[in-house]
Protein backbone atom coordinates (compact mmCIF):
# COMPACT_ATOMS: atom_id res chain seq x y z
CA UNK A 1 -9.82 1.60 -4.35
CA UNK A 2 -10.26 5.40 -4.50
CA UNK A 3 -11.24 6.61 -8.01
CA UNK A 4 -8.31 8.00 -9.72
CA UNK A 5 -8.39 12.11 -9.98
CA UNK A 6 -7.33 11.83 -13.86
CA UNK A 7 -7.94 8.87 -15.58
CA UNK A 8 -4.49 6.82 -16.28
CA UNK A 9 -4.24 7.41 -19.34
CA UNK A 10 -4.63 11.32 -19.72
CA UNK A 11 -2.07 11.67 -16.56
CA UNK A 12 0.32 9.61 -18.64
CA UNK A 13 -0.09 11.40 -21.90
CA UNK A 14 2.49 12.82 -24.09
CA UNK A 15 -0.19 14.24 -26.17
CA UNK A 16 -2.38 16.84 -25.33
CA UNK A 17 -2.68 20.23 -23.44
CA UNK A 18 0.49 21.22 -21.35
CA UNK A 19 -1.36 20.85 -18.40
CA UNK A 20 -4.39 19.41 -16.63
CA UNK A 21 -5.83 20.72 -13.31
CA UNK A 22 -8.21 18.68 -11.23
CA UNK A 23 -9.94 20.13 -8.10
CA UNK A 24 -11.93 17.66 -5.87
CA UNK A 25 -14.29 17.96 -2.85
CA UNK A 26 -15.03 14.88 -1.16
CA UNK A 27 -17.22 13.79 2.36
CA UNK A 28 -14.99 11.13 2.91
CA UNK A 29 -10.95 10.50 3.64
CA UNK A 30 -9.24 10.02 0.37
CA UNK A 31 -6.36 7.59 0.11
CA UNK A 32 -4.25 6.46 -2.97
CA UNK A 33 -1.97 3.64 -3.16
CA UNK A 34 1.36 4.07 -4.56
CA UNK A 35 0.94 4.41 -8.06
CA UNK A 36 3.15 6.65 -11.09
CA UNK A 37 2.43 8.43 -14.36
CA UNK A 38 4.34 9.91 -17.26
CA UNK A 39 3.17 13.49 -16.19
CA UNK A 40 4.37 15.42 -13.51
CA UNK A 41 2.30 16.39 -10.60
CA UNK A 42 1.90 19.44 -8.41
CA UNK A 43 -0.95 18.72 -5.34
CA UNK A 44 -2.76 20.12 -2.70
CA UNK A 45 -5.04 20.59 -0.33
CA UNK A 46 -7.37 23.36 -0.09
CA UNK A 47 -7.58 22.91 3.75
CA UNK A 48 -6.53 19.98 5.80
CA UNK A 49 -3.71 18.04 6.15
CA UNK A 50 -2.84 15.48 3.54
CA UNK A 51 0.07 12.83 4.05
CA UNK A 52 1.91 12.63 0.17
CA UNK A 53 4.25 9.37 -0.31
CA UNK A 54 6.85 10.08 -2.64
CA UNK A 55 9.90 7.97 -3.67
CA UNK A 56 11.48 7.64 -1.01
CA UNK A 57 9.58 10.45 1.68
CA UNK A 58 7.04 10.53 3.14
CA UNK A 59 5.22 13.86 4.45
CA UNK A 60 2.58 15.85 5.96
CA UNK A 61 1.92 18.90 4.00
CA UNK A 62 -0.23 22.11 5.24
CA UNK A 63 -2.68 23.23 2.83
CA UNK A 64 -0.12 26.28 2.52
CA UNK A 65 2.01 23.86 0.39
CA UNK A 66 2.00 21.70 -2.38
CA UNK A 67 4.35 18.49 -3.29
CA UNK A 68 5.58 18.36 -6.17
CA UNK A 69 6.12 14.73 -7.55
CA UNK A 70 8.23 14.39 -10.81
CA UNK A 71 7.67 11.91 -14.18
CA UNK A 72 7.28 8.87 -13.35
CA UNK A 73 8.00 8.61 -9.36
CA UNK A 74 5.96 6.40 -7.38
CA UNK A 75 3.78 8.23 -5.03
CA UNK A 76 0.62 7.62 -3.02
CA UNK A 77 -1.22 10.51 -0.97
CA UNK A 78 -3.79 10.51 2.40
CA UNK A 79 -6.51 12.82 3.35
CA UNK A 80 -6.57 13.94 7.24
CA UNK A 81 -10.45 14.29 7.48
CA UNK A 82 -12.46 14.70 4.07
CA UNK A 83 -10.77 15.35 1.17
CA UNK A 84 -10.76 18.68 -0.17
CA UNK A 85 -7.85 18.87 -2.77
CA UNK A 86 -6.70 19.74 -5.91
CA UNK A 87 -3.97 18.33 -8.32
CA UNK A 88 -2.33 19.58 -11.34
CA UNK A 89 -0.80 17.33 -14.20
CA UNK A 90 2.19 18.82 -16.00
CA UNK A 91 2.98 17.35 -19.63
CA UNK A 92 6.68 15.57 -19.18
CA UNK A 93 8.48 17.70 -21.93
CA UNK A 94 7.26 20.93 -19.83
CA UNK A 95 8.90 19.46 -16.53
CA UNK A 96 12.98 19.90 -17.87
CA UNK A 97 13.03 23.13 -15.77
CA UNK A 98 11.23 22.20 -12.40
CA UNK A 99 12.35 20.23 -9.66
CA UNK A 100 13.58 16.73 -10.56
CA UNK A 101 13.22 15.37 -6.74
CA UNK A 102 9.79 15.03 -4.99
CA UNK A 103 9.70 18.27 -2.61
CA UNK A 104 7.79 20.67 -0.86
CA UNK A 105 6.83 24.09 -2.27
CA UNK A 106 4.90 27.32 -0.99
CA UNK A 107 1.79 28.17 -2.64
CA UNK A 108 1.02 31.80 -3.65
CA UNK A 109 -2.19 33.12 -4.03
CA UNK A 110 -1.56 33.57 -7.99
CA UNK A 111 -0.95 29.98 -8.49
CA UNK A 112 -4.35 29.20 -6.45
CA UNK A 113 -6.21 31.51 -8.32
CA UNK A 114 -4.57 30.56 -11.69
CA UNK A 115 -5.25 26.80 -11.00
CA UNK A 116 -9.10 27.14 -10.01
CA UNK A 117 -9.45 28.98 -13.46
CA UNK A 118 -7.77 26.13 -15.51
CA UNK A 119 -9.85 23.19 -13.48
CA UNK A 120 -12.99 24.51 -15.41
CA UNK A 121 -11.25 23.72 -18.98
CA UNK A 122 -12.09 20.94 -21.02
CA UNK A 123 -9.43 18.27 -21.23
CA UNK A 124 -9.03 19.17 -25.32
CA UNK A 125 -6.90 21.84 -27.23
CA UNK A 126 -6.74 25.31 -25.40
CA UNK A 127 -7.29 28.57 -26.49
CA UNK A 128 -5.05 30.88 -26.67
CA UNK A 129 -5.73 32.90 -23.04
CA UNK A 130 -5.67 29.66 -21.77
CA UNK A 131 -2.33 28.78 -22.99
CA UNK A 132 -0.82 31.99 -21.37
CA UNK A 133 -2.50 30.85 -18.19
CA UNK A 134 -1.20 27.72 -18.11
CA UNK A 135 2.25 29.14 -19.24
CA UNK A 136 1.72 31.12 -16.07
CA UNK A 137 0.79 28.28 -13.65
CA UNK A 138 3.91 26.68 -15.04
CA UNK A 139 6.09 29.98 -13.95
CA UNK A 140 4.75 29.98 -10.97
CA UNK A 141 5.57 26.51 -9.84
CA UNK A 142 9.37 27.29 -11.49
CA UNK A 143 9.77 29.88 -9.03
CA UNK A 144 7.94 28.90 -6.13
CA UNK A 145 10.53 28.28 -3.04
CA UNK A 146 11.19 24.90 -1.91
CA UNK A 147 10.18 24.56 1.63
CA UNK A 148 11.91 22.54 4.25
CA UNK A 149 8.42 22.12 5.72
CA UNK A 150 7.14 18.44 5.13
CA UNK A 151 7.13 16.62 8.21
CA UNK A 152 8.48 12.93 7.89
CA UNK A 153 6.00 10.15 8.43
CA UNK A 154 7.52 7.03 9.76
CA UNK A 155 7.93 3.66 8.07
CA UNK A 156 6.65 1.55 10.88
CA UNK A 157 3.20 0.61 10.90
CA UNK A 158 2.51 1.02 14.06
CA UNK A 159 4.37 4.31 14.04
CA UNK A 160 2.37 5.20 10.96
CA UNK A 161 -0.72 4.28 13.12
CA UNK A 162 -0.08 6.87 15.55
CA UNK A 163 1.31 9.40 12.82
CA UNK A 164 -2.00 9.28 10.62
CA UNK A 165 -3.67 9.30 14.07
CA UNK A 166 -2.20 12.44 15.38
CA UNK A 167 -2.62 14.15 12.00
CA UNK A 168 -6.15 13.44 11.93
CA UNK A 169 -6.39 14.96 15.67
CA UNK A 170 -3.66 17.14 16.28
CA UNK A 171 -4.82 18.04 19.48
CA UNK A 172 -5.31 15.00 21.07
CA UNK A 173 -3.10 15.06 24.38
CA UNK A 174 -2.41 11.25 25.00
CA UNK A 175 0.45 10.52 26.61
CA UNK A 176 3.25 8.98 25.53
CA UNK A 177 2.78 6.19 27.45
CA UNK A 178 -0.92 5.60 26.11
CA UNK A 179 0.09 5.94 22.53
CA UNK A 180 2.38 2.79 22.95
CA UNK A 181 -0.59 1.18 24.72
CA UNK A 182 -2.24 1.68 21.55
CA UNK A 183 0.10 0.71 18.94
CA UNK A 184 0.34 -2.08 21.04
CA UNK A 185 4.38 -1.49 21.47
CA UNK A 186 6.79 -0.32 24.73
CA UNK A 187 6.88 3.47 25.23
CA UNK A 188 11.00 2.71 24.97
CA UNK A 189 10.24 0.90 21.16
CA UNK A 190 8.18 3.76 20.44
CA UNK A 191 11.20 6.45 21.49
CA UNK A 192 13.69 4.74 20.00
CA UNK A 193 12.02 3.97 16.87
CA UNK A 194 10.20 7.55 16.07
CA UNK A 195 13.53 9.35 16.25
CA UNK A 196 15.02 6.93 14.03
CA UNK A 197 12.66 6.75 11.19
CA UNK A 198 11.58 10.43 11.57
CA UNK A 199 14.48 12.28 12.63
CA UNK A 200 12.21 13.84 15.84
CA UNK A 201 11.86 12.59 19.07
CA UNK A 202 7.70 12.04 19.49
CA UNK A 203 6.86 15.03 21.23
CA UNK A 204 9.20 16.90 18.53
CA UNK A 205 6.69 15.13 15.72
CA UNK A 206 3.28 15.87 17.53
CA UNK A 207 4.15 20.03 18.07
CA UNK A 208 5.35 19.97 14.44
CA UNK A 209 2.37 18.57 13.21
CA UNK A 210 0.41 20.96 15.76
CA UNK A 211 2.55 23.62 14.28
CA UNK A 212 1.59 22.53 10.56
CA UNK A 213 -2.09 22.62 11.36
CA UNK A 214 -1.60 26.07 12.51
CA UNK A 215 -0.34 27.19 9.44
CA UNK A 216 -3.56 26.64 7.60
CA UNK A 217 -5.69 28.14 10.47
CA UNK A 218 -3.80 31.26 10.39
CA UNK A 219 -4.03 31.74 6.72
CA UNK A 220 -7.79 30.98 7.15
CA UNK A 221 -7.91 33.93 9.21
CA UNK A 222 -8.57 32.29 12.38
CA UNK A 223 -7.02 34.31 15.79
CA UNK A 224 -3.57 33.07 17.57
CA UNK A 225 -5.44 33.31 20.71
CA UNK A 226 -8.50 30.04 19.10
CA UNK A 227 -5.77 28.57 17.48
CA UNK A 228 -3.69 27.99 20.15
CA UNK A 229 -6.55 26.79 22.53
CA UNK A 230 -8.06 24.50 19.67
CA UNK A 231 -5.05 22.79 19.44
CA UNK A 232 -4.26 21.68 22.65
CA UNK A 233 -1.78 24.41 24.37
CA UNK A 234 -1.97 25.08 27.87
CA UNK A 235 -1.90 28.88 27.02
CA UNK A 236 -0.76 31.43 23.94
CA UNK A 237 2.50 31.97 25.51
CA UNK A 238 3.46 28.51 25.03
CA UNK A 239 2.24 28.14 21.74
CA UNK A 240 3.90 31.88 20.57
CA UNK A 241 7.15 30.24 21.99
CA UNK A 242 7.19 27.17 19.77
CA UNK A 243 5.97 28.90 16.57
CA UNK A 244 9.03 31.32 17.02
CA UNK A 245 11.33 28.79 17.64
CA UNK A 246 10.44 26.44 14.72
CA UNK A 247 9.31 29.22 11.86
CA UNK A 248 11.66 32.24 13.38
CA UNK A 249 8.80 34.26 13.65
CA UNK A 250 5.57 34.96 15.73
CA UNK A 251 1.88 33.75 14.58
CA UNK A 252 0.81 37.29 13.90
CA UNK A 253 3.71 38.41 11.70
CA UNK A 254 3.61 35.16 9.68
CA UNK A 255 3.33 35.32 5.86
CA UNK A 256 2.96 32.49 3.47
């Protein structure tokens, strides 16, 4: 079993600080099993793709975004690749005014900033800068927008297979066909049953979750042009064309 970020018993704490903020670099995948705690939880990925099991969703988030899981839900998260994360563990009396349903949420550059500075404090009383900080990391998840960005995972197992699969590679080009082969199911089984547990046909799912790992490439600062190619598209054109059509905008004009 992976180690917990927080022990139990601080993430389920009435007492304490307001907050706790955890930052984590691993070599290896990190997976948790479904699990809950009295505090809520804002997490992240600091590049990557991480899959975040929540209630009753189930997601890929870009490392552009952050779910936010309230008191007490059970939720279990996945790594794509190694795990490169960071959590933050909100007191329950402090959580009245955010989001009472698991959901997904932008991430500005304040709250990354804010939430690096707080994973250096001790887990004891805070000072008093540090309680304005953390009354600022608690502002900024308040206001951040709720994004209707998560990408449903499916329920299936051998759907989740190929999900986790495909989110691990997003540009691997298998055929439909192939996948089914894999999963050890009939292509028709595998149409039928992606669109109903996921809301997108399969080739819908695998550009979205091309289109997710694009996100965090072009915040990293990496060209449309090596983007594009990297991650499987014939040509820019097509890839320009999708991103539009999803996220109403080009690549190059997109903000966070």
């Amino acid at each position: 079993m992976t180690e917990p970020l927080l022990p139990l018993a601080l993430a389920s704490s009435a007492k304490g600080p307001p907050l706790f903020v955890v930052i984590r670099q691993s070599g290896a995948i990190r997976e948790t099993p479904r699990h809950h705690h009295a505090r809520g939880q804002l997490l992240g990925a600091e590049h990557g793709l991480i899959s975040v099991d929540a209630g009753s969703s189930r997601w890929v988030v870009p490392a552009t975004h952050a779910a936010w899981i309230p008191p007490a839900i059970q939720h279990g998260l996945r790594s794509h690749g190694p795990y490169s994360g960071w959590s933050v563990y909100v007191i329950a009396s402090a959580c009245n005014e955010l989001p009472d349903k698991p959901c997904i949420l932008a991430v500005t550059g304040l709250l990354r900033e804010a939430v690096t500075r707080a994973a250096s404090w001790n887990r004891e009383e805070l000072t008093a800068p540090q309680e304005r900080l953390a009354g600022v990391i608690l502002d900024e998840i308040r206001a951040l927008p709720q994004a209707n960005l998560g990408l449903p995972m499916p329920q299936d197992v051998r759907l989740l297979r190929i999900a986790r699969a495909l989110s691990d590679r997003p540009d691997d080009d298998r055929r439909l066909e192939a996948w089914a082969a894999w999963a050890g199911m009939a292509p028709r089984t595998l149409t039928r049953r992606f669109s109903a547990e996921t809301g997108f046909s399969f080739s819908e799912w695998r550009q979205r979750v091309r289109l997710l790992r694009a996100l965090e490439l072009l915040a990293a600062g990496q060209p449309v042009t090596t983007i594009a190619l990297d991650l499987g598209y014939d040509n820019v054109s097509a890839f320009i064309a999708l991103f539009r059509r999803v996220f109403g905008t080009t690549p190059g004009r997109y903000k966070v």
